[in-house]
Protein backbone atom coordinates (compact mmCIF):
# COMPACT_ATOMS: atom_id res chain seq x y z
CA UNK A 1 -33.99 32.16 28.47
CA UNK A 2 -30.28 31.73 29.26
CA UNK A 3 -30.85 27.73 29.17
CA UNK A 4 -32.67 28.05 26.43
CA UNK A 5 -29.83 29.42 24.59
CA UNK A 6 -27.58 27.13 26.39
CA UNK A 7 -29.22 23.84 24.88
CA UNK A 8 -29.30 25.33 21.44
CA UNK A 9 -25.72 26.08 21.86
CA UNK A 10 -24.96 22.63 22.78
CA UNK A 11 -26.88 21.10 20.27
CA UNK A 12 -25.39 23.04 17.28
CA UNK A 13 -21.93 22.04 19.16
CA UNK A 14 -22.41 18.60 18.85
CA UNK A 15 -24.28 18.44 15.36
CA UNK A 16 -21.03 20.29 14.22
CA UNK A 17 -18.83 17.64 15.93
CA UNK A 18 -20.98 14.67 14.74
CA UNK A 19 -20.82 16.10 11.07
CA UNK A 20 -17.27 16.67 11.07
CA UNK A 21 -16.93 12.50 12.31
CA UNK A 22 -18.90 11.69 9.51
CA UNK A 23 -17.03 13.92 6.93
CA UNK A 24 -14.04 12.56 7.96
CA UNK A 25 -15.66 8.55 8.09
CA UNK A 26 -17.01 9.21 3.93
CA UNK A 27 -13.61 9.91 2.86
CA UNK A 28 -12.57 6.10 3.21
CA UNK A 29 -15.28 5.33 0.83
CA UNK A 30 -13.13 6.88 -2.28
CA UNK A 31 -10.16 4.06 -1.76
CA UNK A 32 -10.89 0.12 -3.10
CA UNK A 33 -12.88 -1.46 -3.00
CA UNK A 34 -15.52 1.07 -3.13
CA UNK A 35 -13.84 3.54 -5.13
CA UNK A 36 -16.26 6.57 -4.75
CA UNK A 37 -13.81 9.48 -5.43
CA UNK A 38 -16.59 12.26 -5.51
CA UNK A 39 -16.86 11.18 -2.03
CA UNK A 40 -13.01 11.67 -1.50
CA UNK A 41 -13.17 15.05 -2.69
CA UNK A 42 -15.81 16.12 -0.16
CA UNK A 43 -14.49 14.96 2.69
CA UNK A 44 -11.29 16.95 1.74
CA UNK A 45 -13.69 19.94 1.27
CA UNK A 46 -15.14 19.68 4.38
CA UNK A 47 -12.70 19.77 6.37
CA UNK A 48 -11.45 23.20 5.00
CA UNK A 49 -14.93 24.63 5.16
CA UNK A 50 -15.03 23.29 8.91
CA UNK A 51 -11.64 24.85 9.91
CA UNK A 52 -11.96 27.74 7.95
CA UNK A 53 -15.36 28.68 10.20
CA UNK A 54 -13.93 27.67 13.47
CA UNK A 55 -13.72 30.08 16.16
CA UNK A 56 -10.91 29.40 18.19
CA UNK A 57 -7.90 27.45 18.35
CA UNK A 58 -10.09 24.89 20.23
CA UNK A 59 -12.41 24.63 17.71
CA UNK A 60 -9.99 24.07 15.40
CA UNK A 61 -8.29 21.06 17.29
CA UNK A 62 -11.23 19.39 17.79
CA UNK A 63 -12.53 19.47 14.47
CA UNK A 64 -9.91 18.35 12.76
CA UNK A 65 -9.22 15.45 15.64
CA UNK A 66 -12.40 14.26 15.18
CA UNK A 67 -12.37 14.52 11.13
CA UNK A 68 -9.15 12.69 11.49
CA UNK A 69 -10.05 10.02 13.56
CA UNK A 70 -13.29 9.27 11.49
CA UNK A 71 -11.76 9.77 8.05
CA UNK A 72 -8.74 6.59 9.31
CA UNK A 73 -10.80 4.61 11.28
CA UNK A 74 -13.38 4.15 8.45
CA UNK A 75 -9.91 3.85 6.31
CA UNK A 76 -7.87 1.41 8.08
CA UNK A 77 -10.09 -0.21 10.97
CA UNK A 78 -8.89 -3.87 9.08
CA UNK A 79 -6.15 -3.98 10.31
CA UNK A 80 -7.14 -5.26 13.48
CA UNK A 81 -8.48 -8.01 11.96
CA UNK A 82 -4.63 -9.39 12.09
CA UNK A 83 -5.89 -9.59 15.62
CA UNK A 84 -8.84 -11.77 15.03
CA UNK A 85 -6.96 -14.85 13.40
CA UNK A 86 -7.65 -18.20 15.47
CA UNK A 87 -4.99 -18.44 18.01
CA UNK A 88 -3.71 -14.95 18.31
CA UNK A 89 -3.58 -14.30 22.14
CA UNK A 90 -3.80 -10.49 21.77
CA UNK A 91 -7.77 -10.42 20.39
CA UNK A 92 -8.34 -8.60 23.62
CA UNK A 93 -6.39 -5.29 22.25
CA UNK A 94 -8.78 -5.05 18.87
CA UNK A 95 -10.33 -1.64 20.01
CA UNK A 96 -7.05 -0.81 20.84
CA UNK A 97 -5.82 -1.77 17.51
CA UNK A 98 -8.93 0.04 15.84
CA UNK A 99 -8.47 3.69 17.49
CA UNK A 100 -4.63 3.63 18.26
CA UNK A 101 -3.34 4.25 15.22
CA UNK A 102 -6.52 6.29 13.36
CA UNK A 103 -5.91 8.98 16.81
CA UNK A 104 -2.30 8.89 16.49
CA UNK A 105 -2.24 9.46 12.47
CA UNK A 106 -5.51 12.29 13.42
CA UNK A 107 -2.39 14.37 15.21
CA UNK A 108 -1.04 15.25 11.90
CA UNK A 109 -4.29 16.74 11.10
CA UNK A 110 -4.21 18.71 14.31
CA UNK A 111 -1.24 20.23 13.79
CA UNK A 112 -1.40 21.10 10.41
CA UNK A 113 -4.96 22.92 10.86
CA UNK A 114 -4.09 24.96 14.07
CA UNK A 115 -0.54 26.18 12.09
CA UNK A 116 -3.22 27.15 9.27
CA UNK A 117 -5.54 28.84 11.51
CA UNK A 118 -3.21 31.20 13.66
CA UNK A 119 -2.19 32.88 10.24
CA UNK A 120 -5.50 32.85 9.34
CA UNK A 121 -6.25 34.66 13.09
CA UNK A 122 -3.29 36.92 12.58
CA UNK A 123 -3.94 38.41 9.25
CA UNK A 124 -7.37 38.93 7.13
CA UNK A 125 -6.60 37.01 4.01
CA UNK A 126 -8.73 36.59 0.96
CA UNK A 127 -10.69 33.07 0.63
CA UNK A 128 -9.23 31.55 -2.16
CA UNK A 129 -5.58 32.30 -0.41
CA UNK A 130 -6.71 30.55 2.29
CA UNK A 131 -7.58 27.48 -0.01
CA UNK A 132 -4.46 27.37 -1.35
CA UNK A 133 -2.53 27.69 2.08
CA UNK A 134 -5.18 25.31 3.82
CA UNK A 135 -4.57 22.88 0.39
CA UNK A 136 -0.21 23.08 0.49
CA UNK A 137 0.14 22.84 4.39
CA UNK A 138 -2.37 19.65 4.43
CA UNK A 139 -0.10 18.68 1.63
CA UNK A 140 3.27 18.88 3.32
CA UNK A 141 1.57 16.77 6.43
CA UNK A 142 0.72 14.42 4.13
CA UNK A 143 3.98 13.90 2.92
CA UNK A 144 5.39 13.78 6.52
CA UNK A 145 2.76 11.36 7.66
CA UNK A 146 4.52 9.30 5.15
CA UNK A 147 8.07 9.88 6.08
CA UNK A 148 7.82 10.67 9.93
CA UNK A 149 8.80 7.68 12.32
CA UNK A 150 9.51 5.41 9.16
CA UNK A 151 5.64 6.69 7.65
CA UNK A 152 3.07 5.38 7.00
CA UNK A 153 1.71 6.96 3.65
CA UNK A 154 -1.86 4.22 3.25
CA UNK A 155 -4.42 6.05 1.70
CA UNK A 156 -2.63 9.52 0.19
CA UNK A 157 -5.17 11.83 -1.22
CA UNK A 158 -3.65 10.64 -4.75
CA UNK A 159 -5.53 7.17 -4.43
CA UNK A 160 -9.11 8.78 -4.96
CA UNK A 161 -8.24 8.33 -8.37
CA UNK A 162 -7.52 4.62 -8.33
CA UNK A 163 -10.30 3.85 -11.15
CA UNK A 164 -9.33 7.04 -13.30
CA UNK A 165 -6.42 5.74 -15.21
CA UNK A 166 -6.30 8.83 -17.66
CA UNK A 167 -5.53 10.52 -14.64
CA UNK A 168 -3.39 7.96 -13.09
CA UNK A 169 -0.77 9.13 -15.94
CA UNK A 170 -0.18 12.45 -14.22
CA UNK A 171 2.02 10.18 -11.61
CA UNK A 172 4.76 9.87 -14.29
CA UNK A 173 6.00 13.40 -13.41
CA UNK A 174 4.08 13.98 -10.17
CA UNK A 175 4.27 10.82 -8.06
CA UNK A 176 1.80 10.69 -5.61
CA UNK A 177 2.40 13.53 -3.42
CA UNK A 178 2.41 15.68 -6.22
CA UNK A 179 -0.98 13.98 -7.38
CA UNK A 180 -2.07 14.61 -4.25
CA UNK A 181 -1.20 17.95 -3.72
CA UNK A 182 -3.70 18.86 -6.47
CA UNK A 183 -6.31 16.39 -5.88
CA UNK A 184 -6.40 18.14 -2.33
CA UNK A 185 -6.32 21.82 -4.27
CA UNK A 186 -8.92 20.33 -6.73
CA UNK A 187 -11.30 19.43 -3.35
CA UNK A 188 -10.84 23.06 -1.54
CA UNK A 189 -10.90 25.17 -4.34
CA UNK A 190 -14.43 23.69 -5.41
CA UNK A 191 -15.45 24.04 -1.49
CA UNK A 192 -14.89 27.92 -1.61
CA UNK A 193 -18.25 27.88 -3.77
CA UNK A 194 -20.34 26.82 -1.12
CA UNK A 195 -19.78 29.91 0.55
CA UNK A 196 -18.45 32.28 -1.52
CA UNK A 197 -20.03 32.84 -5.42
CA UNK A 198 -17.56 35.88 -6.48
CA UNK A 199 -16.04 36.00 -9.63
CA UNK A 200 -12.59 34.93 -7.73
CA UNK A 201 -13.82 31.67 -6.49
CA UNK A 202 -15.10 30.52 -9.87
CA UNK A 203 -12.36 31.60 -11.83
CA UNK A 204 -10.27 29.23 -9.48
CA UNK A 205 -12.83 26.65 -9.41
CA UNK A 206 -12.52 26.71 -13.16
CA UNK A 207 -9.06 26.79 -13.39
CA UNK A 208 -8.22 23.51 -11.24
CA UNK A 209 -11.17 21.73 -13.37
CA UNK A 210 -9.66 22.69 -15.93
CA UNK A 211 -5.81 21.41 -15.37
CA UNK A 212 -7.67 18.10 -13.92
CA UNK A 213 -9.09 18.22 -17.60
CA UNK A 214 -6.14 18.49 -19.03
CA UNK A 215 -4.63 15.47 -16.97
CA UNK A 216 -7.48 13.54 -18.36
CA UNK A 217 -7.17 14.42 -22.14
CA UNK A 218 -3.27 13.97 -21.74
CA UNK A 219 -3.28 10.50 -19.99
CA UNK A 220 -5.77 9.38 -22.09
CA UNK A 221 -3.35 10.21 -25.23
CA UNK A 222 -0.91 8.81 -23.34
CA UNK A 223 -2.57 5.48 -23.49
CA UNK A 224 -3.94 5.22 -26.75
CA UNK A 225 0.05 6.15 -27.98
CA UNK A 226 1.43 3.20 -25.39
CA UNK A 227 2.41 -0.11 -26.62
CA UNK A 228 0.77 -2.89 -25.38
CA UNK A 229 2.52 -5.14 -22.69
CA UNK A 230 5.22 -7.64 -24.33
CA UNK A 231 6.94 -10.23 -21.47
CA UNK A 232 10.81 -11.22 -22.24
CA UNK A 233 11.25 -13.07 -25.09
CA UNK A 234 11.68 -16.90 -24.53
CA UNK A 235 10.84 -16.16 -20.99
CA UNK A 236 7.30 -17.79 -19.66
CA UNK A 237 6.37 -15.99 -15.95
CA UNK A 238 3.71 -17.49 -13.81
CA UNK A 239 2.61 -15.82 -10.39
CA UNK A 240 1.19 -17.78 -8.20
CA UNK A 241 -1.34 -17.44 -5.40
CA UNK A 242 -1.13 -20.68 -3.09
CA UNK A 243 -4.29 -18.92 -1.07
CA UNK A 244 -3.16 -21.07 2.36
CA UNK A 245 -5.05 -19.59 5.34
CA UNK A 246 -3.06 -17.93 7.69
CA UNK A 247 -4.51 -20.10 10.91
CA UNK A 248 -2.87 -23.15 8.65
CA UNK A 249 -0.04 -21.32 7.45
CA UNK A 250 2.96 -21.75 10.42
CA UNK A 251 1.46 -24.85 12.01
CA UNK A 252 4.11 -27.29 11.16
CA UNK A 253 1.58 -30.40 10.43
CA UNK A 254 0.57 -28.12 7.07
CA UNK A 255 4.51 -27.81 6.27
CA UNK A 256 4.14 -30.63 3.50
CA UNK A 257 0.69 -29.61 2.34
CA UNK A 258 1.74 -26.29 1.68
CA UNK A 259 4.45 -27.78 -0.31
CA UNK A 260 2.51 -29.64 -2.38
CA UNK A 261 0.09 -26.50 -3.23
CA UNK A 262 3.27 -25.04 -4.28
CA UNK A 263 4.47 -27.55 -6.56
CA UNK A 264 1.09 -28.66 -8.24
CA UNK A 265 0.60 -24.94 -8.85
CA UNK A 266 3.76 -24.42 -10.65
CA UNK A 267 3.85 -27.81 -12.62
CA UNK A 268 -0.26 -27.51 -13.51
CA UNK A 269 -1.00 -26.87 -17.80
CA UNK A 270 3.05 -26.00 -18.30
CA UNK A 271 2.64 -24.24 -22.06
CA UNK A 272 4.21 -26.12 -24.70
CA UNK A 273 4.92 -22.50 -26.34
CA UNK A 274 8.61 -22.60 -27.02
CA UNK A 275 9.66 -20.13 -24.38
CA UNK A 276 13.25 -22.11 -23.21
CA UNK A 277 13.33 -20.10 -19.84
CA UNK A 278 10.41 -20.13 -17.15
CA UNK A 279 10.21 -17.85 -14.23
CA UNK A 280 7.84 -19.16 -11.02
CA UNK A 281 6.68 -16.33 -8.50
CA UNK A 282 6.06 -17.58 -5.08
CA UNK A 283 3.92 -14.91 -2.55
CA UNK A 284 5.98 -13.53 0.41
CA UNK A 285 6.87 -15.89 3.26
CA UNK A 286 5.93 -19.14 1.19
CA UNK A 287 9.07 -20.80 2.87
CA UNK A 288 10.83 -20.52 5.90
CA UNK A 289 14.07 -22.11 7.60
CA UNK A 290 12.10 -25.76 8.59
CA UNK A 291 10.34 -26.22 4.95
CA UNK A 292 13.46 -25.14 3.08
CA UNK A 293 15.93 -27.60 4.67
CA UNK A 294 13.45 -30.79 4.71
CA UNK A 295 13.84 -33.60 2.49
CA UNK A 296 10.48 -32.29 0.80
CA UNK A 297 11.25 -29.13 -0.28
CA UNK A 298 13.98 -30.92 -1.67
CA UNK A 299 12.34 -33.40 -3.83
CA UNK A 300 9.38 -30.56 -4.76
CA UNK A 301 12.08 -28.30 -6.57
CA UNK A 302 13.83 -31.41 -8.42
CA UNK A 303 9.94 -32.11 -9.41
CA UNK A 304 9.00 -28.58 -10.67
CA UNK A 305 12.66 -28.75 -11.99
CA UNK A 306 12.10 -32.27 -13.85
CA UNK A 307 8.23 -30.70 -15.28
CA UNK A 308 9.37 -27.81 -16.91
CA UNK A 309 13.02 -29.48 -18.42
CA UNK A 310 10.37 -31.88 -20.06
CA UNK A 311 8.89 -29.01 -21.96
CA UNK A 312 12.29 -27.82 -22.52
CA UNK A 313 12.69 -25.09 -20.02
CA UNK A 314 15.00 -24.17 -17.72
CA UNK A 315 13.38 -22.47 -14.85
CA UNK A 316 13.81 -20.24 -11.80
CA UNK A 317 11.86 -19.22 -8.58
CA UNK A 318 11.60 -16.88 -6.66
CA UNK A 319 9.99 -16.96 -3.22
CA UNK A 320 9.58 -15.38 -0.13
CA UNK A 321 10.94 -16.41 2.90
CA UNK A 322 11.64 -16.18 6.67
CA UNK A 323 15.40 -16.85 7.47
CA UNK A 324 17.45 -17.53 10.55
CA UNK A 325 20.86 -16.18 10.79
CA UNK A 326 22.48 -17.61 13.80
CA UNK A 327 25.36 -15.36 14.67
CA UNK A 328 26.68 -17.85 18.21
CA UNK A 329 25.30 -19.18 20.91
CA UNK A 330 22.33 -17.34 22.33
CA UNK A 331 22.25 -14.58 19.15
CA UNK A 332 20.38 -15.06 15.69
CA UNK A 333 18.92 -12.68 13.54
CA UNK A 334 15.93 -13.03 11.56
CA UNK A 335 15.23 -11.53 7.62
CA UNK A 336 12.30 -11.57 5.63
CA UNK A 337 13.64 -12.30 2.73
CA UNK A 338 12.92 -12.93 -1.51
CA UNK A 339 15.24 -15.99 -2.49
CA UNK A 340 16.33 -16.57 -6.20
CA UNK A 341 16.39 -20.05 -6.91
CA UNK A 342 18.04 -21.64 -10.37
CA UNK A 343 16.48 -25.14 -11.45
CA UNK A 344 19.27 -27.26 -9.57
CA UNK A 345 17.68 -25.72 -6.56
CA UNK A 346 20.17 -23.48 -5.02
CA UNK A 347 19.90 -19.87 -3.97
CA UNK A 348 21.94 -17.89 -6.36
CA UNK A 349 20.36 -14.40 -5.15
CA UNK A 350 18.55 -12.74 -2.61
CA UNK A 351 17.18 -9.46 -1.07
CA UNK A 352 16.10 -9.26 2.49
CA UNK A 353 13.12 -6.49 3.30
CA UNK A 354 14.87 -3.07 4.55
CA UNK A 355 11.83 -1.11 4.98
CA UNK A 356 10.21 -3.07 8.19
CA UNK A 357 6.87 -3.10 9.59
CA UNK A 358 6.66 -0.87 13.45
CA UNK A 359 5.47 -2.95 15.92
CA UNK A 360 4.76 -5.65 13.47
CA UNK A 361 8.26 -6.76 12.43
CA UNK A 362 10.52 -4.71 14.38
CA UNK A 363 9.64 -3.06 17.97
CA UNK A 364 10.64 0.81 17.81
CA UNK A 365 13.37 1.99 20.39
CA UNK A 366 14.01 -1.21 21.23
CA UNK A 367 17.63 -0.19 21.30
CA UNK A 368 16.60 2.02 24.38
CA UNK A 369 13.75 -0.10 26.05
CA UNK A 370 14.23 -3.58 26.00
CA UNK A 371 10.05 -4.81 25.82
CA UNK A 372 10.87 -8.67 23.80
CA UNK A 373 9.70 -9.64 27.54
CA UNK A 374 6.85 -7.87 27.54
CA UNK A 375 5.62 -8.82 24.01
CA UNK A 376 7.67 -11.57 23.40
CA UNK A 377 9.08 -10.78 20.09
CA UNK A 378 12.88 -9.47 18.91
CA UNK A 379 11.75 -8.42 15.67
CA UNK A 380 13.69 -8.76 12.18
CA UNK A 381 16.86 -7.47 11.20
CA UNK A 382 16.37 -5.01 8.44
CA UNK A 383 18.63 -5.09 4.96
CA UNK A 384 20.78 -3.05 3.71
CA UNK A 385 18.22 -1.59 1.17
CA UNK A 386 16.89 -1.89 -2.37
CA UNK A 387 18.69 -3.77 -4.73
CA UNK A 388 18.71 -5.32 -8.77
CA UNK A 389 18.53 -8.54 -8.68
CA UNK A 390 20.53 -9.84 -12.29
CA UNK A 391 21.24 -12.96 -14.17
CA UNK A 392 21.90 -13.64 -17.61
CA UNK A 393 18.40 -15.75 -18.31
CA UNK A 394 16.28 -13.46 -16.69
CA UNK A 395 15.40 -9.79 -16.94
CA UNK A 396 16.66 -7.37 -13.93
CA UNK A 397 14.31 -6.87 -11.72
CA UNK A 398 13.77 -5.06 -7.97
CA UNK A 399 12.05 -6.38 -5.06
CA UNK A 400 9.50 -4.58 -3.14
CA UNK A 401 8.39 -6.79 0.27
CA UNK A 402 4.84 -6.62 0.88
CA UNK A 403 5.02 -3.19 3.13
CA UNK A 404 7.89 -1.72 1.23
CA UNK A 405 5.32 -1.39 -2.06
CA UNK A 406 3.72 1.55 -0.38
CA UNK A 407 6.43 3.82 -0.48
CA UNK A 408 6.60 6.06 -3.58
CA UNK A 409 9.85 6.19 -5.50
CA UNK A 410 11.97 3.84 -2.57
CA UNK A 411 11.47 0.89 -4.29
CA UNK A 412 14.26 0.57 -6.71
CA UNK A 413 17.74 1.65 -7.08
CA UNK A 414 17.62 4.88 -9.28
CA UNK A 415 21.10 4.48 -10.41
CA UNK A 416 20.96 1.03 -11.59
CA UNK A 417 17.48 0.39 -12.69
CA UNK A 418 15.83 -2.82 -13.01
CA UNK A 419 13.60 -4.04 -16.19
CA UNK A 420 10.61 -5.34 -13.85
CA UNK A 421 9.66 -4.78 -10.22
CA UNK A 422 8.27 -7.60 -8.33
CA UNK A 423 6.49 -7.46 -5.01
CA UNK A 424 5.83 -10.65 -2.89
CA UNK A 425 3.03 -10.09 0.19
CA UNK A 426 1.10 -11.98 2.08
CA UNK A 427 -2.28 -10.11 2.96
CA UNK A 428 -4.20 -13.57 4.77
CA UNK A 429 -4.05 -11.49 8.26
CA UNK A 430 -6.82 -9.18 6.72
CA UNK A 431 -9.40 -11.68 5.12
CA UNK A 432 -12.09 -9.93 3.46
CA UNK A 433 -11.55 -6.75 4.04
CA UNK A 434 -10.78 -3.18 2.20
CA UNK A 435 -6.99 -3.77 3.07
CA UNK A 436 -6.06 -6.24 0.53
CA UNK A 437 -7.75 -4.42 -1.92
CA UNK A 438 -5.92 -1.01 -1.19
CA UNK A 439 -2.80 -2.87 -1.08
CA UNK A 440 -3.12 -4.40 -4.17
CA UNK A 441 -4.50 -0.82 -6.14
CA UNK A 442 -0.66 0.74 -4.92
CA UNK A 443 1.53 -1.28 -7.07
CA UNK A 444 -0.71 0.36 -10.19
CA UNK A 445 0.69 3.45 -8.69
CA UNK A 446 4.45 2.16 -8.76
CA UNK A 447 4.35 0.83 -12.11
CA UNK A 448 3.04 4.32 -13.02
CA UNK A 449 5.38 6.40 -11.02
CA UNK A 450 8.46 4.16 -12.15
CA UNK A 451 7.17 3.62 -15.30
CA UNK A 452 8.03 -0.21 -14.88
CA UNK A 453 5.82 -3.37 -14.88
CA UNK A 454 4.86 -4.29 -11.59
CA UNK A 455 4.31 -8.04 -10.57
CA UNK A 456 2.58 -9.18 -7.83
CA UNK A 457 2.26 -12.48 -6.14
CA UNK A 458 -0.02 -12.23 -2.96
CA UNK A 459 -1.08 -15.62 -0.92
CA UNK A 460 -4.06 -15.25 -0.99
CA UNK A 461 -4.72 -12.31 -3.15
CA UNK A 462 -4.91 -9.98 -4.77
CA UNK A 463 -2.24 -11.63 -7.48
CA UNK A 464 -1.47 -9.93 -10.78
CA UNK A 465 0.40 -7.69 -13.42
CA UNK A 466 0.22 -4.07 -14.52
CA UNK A 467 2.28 -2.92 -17.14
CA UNK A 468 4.45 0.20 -16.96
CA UNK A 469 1.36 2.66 -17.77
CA UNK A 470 -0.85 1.21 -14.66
CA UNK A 471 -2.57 -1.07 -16.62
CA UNK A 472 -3.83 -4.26 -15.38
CA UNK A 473 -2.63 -7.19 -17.67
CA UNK A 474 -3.80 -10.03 -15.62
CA UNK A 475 -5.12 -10.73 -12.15
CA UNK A 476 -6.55 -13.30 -9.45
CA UNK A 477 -9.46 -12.66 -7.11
CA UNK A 478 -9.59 -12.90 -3.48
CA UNK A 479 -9.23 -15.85 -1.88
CA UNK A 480 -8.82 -18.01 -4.98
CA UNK A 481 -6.00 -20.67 -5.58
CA UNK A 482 -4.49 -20.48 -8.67
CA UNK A 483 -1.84 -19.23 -11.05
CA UNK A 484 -1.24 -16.50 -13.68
CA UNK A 485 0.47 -16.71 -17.18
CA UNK A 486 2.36 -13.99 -18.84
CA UNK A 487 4.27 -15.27 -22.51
């Protein structure tokens, strides 16, 4: 009898443990490219309904560990794929890449739920209180997920919504953590009604439909109101998407192809429109120190220079690139950087990235523990922040550096701000995969939140424009070569 009740014990142990891995794992399926948000808002739901019946601190800690883990592996396993390109000698830590950062980032959850449940323990409070408290401490960890150790914000509660533009307006006075504050209320408040049906719960279930409705009729008002998208006048833009392969892309022999992809793309179907200024977007890290001081690179800007004065345009580029410093000897430092070039060819601005990538373009406490030995990298120096980039034939603009675009309101200087934001990436590390996609679906969110166009030139993709309401003006597939227009 006593094993009897042992084995059911187990097995209801371990159905609750599987359900709250696959809770967690649905969650991802509300982000691009799959965009499911009613699945977003259970997986929220379920993992208040889990915590809220757990028994014990333990309990608690495992639950959410294991919700966490699912819902950011199933989010973010791509980017191990980085791992994958031909040549990398580090395929071997791919598993490690998979789980290391999804069980690191499941901590938050940890924390936050066992802080929620020991008031919970300590004091009998109603159920819709404990919504709201579950709802504004997951919010706060949220927020410091994306702060915390530089942060790390990918896939905030606020990008369920990435398909409901109506909604998408809210972000204007919101941002995303406010957006996802109550899209995380929204999810628990509607989870009280699976086990509670008093008058409370639906009054607050109808109340957060309700202000969701409101959002909806509001943005949508918003949008039929909004002008539609008009570039600079006598100013042609084209962003271009070179789509080079990332095994191709540092291996010297391709230097001079990728130059020529470059050049044909910027000099193909010039418009004969009467715009006298033209503005070329190159992707991030298009150049770097060996293309930019050849004799080719060169001769490809007087070309694209020569093209466009024949159609009576004076025009500028800007690019991404990867740039020595040497400082003596034995030091240099190296800068991801967006260069301004004028049609002469010289650099007459620039902004190098501030907000690096851990691990991936700077090595954390390396200033304590010396590891370039170990993993055989020094990492980039970081800038000295965001900037506006000005001259007198083009509109101000900031620059956001592939990474940097996922960081709500650090983007641009507040006290001098630009007319457009541009963003340069390059996302060929993550092939075919959700990544790109996700990436791509944030600057709608910045051009929201800052209420500024957003450009975005991407190597291989996803390339486009969305004007200062989030909508999408123009854009390029995955993995296609080719070029975008705005006049």
């Amino acid at each position: 009898m006593l094993l009897s009740y042992l084995i059911r014990a187990m097995n209801k142990n371990v159905c609750i443990l599987f359900l709250a891995l696959f809770f967690g794992a649905i969650g991802a399926l509300a982000f691009p490219p799959y965009n499911y948000t009613i699945l977003g808002l259970v997986s929220y739901g379920s993992l208040f309904l889990l915590i809220h019946k757990s028994t014990s601190l333990k309990e608690t800690a495992l639950y959410s560990f294991l919700w966490g883990t699912g819902f950011h592996v199933s989010g973010l396993w791509w980017i191990a794929q980085a791992l994958l390109v031909e040549g990398n000698p580090y395929k071997w830590a791919y598993p490690l890449a998979v789980l290391g950062l999804p069980i690191l980032l499941s901590l938050f959850y940890v924390c936050f739920c066992i802080f929620y449940k020991k008031i919970i323990f300590q004091k009998k409070i109603p159920l819709l209180l404990s919504a709201l408290l579950f709802a504004l401490f997951f919010s706060l960890f949220e927020w410091m997920r994306g702060v915390i150790f530089t942060g790390f914000p990918w896939n905030l509660p606020a990008y369920i919504w990435s398909q409901q533009i109506e909604i998408l307006q809210s972000l204007s006075f919101l941002g995303a953590y406010g957006l996802s504050a109550l899209t995380l209320l929204f999810s628990i408040i509607l989870s009280t009604l699976i086990i509670d049906h008093s008058k409370t719960s639906i009054t607050g279930a109808f109340l957060i439909l309700t202000l969701f409705s409101c959002f909806y009729v509001w943005g949508d008002n918003r949008l039929q109101n909004a002008p539609p998208y008009t570039p600079p006048e006598g100013l042609m833009i084209r962003i271009i998407q070179p789509n080079i392969s990332q095994v191709e892309k540092w291996n010297p022999n391709y230097y001079t192809k990728h130059l020529n992809t470059l050049m044909s793309l910027s000099i193909s179907d010039i418009p004969d429109n009467g715009d006298t200024k033209a503005f070329l977007i190159f992707p991030e890290t298009a150049l770097n120190d060996v293309m930019m001081s050849t004799a080719k690179a060169k001769e490809v800007f007087q070309k694209i220079s020569e093209a466009y004065k024949a159609k009576g345009k004076d025009v500028f580029i800007l690019t991404g690139a990867l740039r020595t410093h040497v400082l003596n000897d034995t030091q240099k430092e190296y800068y991801n950087s967006a260069l301004l070039y004028n049609s002469e060819g010289y650099i007459i601005d620039d902004y190098n990235k501030s907000h690096l990538v851990p691990f991936g373009e700077y090595m954390p406490l390396s200033n304590i523990i010396d590891i370039s030995p170990i993993v055989q990298f020094t990492g980039f120096t970081a800038g000295e922040g965001v900037k506006t980039i000005y001259h007198k034939d083009l509109p101000s603009f900031g620059v956001a550096l592939c990474y940097e675009i996922i960081f709500p309101h650090k983007l641009i200087d507040q006290n001098d701000r630009p007319d457009i934001l541009i963003t340069l990436t390059n996302d060929a590390w993550y092939g075919q995969t959700p990544g790109p996609y996700q990436h791509y679906m944030m600057a709608r969110y910045r051009a929201i939140e800052e209420h500024l166009p957003v450009l975005r030139s991407a190597n291989t993709g996803v390339s486009g424009a969305f004007d200062s309401y989030g909508r999408e003006i123009k854009s390029l597939p995955l993995d296609k070569r080719g070029f975008i227009d705005l006049y």
